[in-house]
C-alpha atoms as a PDB file:
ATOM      1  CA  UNK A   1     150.289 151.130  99.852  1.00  0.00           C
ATOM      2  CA  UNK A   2     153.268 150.143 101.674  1.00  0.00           C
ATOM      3  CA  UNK A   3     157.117 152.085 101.606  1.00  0.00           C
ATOM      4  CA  UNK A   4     160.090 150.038 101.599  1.00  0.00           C
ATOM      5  CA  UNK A   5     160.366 149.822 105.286  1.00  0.00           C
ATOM      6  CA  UNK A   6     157.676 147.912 105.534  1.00  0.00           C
ATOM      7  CA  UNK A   7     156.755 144.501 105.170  1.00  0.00           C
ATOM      8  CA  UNK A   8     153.537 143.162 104.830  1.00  0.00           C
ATOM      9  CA  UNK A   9     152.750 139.927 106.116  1.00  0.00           C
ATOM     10  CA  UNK A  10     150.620 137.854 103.258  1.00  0.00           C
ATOM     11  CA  UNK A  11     147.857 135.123 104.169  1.00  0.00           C
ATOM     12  CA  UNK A  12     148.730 131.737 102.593  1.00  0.00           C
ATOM     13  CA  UNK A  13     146.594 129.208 101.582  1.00  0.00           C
ATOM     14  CA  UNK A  14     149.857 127.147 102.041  1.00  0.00           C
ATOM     15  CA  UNK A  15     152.555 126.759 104.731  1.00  0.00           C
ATOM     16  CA  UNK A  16     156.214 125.990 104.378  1.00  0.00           C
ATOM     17  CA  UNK A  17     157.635 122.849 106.141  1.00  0.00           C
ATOM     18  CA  UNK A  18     159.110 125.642 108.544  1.00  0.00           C
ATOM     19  CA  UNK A  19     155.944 126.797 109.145  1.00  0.00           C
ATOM     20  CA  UNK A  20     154.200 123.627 110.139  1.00  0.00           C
ATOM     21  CA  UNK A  21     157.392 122.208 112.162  1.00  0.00           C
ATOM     22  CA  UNK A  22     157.083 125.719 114.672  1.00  0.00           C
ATOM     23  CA  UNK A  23     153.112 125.483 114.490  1.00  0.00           C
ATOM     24  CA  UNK A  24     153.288 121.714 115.816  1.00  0.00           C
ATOM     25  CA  UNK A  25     156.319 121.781 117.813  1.00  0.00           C
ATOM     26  CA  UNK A  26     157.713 119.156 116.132  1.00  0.00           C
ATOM     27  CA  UNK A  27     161.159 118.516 114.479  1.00  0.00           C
ATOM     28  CA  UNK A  28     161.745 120.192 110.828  1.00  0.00           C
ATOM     29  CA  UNK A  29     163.213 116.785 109.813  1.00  0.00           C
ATOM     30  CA  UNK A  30     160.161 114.826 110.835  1.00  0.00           C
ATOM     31  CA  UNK A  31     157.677 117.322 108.788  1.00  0.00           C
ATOM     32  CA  UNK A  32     159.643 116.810 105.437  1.00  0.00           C
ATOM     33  CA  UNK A  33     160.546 112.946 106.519  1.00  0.00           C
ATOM     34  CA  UNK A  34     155.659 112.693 107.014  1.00  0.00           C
ATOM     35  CA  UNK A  35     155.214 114.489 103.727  1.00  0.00           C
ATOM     36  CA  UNK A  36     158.048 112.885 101.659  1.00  0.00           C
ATOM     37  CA  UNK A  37     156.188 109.278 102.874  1.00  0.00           C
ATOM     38  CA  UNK A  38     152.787 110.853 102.118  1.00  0.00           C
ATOM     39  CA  UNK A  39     151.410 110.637 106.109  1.00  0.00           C
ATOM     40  CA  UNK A  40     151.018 114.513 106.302  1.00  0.00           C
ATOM     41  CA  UNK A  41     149.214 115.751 103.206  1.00  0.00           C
ATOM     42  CA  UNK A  42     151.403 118.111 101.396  1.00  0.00           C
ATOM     43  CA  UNK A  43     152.259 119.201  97.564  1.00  0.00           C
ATOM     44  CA  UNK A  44     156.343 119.708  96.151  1.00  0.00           C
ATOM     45  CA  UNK A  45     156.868 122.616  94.639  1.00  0.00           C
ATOM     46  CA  UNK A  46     160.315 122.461  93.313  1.00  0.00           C
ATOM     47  CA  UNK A  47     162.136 120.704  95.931  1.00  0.00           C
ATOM     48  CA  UNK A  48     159.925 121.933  98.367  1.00  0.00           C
ATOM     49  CA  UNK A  49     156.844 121.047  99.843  1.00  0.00           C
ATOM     50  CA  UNK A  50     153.909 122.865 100.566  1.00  0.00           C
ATOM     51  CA  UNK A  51     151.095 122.487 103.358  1.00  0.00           C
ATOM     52  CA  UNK A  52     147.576 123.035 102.525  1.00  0.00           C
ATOM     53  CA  UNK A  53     145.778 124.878 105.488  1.00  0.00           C
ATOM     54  CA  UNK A  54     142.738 122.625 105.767  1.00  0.00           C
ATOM     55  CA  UNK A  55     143.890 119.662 104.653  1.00  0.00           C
ATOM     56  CA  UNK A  56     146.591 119.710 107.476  1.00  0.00           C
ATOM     57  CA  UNK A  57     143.612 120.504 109.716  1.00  0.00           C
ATOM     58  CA  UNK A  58     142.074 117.732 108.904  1.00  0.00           C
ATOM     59  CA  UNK A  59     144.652 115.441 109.087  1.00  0.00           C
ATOM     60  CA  UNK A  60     145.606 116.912 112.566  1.00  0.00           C
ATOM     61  CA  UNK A  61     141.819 115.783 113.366  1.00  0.00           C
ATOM     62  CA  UNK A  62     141.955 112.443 111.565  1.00  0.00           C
ATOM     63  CA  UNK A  63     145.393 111.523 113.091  1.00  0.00           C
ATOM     64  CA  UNK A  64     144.681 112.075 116.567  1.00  0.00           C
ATOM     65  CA  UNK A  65     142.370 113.198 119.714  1.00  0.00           C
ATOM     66  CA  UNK A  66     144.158 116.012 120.240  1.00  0.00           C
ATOM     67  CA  UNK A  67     147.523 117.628 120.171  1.00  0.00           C
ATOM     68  CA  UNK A  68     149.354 119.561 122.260  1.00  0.00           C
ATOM     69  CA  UNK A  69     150.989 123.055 120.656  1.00  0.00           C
ATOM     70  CA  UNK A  70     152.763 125.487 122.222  1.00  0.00           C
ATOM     71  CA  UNK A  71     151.552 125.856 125.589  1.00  0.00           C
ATOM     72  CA  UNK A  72     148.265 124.374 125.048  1.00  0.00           C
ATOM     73  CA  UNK A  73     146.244 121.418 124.054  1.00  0.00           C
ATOM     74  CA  UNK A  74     143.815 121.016 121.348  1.00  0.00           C
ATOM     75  CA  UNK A  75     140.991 118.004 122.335  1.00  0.00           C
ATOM     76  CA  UNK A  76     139.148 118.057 118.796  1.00  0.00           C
ATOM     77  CA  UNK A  77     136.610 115.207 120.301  1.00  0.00           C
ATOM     78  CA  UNK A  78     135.560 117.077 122.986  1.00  0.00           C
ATOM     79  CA  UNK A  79     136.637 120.459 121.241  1.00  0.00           C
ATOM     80  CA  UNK A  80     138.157 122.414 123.887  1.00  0.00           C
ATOM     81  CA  UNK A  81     141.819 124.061 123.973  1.00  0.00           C
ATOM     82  CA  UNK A  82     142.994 124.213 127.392  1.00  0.00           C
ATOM     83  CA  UNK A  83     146.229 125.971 128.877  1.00  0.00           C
ATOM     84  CA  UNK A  84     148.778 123.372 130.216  1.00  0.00           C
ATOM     85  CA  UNK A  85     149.273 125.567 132.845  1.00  0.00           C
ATOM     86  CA  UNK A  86     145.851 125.390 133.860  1.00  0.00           C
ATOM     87  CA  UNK A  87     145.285 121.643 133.835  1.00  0.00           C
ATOM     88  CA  UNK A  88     148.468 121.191 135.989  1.00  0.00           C
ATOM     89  CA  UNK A  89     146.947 123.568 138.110  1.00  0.00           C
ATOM     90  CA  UNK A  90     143.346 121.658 138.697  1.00  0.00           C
ATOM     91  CA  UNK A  91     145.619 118.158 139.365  1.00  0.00           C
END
C-alpha cells in the first residue's frame, strides 16, 4: 500500500513521445514528426501517440548499427555498449 506522499512509479508496456525523445536524445518534434509518417512504430491514443517497448527495440535494431544514448553507445551487430568516455580514452 502506498500513502499519499508517495508515488509509485508504474512499468509501461508503452512510452510517451516524451519518453522516447529523452531515452534517444533526440528532439520531441522529430519523435511525433517519425511516428506521425509511420518510420518509428507507434499507436495514437487520442491525440497522442504511444510507443510500444519492443517494437521500438526493434526498430532501433532494424534502423541502424547502433546508436548512441546518453553517454554511451549501443553496437547491436557486435552487441556491446561502450562508455564514450572510454572509447575517447583508448584513441
Amino acid at each position: 500500500m502506498s500513502d499519499n506522499n508517495t508515488q509509485e512509479l508504474v512499468y509501461s508496456e508503452y512510452l510517451t513521445t516524451h519518453e522516447v525523445s529523452r531515452l534517444l536524445g533526440v528532439n520531441l518534434r522529430t519523435i511525433e514528426r517519425w511516428c506521425k509518417a509511420g518510420t518509428m512504430p507507434a499507436i495514437k491514443v487520442g491525440r497522442r501517440y504511444r510507443i510500444n517497448r519492443k517494437h521500438l527495440s526493434q526498430w532501433i535494431q532494424e534502423s541502424s548499427t547502433g546508436w548512441i544514448v546518453k553517454d554511451y553507445r549501443i553496437d547491436f551487430k557486435e552487441n556491446k555498449i561502450k562508455h564514450l568516455g572510454d572509447e575517447m580514452k583508448s584513441d
